[in-house]
Protein backbone atom coordinates (compact mmCIF):
# COMPACT_ATOMS: atom_id res chain seq x y z
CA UNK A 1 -175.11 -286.96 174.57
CA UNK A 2 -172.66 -290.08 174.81
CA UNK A 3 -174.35 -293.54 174.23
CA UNK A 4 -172.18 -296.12 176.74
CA UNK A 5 -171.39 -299.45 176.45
CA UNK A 6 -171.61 -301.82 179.35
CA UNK A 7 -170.75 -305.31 180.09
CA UNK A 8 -173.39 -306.59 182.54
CA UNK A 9 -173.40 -311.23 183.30
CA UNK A 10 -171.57 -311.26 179.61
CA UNK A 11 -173.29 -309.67 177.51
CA UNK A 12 -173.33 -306.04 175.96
CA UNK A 13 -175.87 -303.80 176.97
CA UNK A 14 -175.51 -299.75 176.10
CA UNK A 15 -176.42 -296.92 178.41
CA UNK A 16 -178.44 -293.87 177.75
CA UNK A 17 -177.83 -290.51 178.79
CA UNK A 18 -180.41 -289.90 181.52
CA UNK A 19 -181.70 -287.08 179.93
CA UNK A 20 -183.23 -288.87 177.19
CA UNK A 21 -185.66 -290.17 179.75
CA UNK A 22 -186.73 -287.49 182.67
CA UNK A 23 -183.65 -288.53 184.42
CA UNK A 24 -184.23 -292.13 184.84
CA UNK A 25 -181.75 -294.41 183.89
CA UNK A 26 -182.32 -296.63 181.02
CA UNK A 27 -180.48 -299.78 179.29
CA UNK A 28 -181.11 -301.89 176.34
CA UNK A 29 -179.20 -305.28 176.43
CA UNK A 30 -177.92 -306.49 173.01
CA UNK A 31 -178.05 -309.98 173.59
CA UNK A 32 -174.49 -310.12 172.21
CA UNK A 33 -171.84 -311.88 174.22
CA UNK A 34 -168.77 -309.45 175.05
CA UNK A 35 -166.47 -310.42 171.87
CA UNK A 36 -164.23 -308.04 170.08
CA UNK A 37 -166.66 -308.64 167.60
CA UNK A 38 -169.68 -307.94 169.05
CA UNK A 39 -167.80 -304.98 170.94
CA UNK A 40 -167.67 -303.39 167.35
CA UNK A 41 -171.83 -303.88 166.59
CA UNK A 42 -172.19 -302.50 169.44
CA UNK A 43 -169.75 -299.12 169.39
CA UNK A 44 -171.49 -298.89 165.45
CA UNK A 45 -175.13 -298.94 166.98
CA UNK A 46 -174.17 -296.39 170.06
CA UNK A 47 -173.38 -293.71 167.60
CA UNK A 48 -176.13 -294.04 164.93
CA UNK A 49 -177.88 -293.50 168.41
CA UNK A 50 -176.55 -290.86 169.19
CA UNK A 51 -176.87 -289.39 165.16
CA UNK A 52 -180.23 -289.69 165.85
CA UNK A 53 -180.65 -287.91 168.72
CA UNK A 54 -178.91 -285.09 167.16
CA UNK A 55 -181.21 -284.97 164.36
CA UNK A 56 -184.18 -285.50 166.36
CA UNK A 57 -184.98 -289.25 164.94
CA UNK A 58 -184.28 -290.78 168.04
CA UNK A 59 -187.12 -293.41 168.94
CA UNK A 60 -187.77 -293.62 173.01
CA UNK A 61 -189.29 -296.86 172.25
CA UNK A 62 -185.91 -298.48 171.47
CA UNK A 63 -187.36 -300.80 169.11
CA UNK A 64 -185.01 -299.40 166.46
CA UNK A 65 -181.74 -299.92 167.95
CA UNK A 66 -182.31 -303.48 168.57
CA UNK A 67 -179.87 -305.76 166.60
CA UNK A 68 -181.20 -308.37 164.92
CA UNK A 69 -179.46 -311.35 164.04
């Protein structure tokens, strides 16, 4: 399942696969402005993502794949 990354009023948000979550769409902005930079943190945290969802640590709360600062 592909993790995407979206550029929504600036800033970086990725998209989940809708079957993480009974076919509802779901986002988590990254509060990163869209920077080659930031484009990077991003693309890094989309595929431990999706690491973890194929060794079944994948956390539905999100809190994990927040970046902090």
């Amino acid at each position: 399942m592909k993790v995407g990354i979206e550029v929504s009023k600036g800033y970086l948000r990725l998209r989940f696969p809708r079957a993480l979550f009974n076919e509802n769409q779901k986002y988590l902005s990254l509060n990163l402005t869209d920077t080659l930079e930031n484009q990077v943190a991003a693309e890094i945290q989309a595929r431990r993502i999706e690491l973890d969802t194929l060794a079944g640590f994948f956390d539905p709360t999100l809190a994990k794949y927040k970046i902090q600062r």
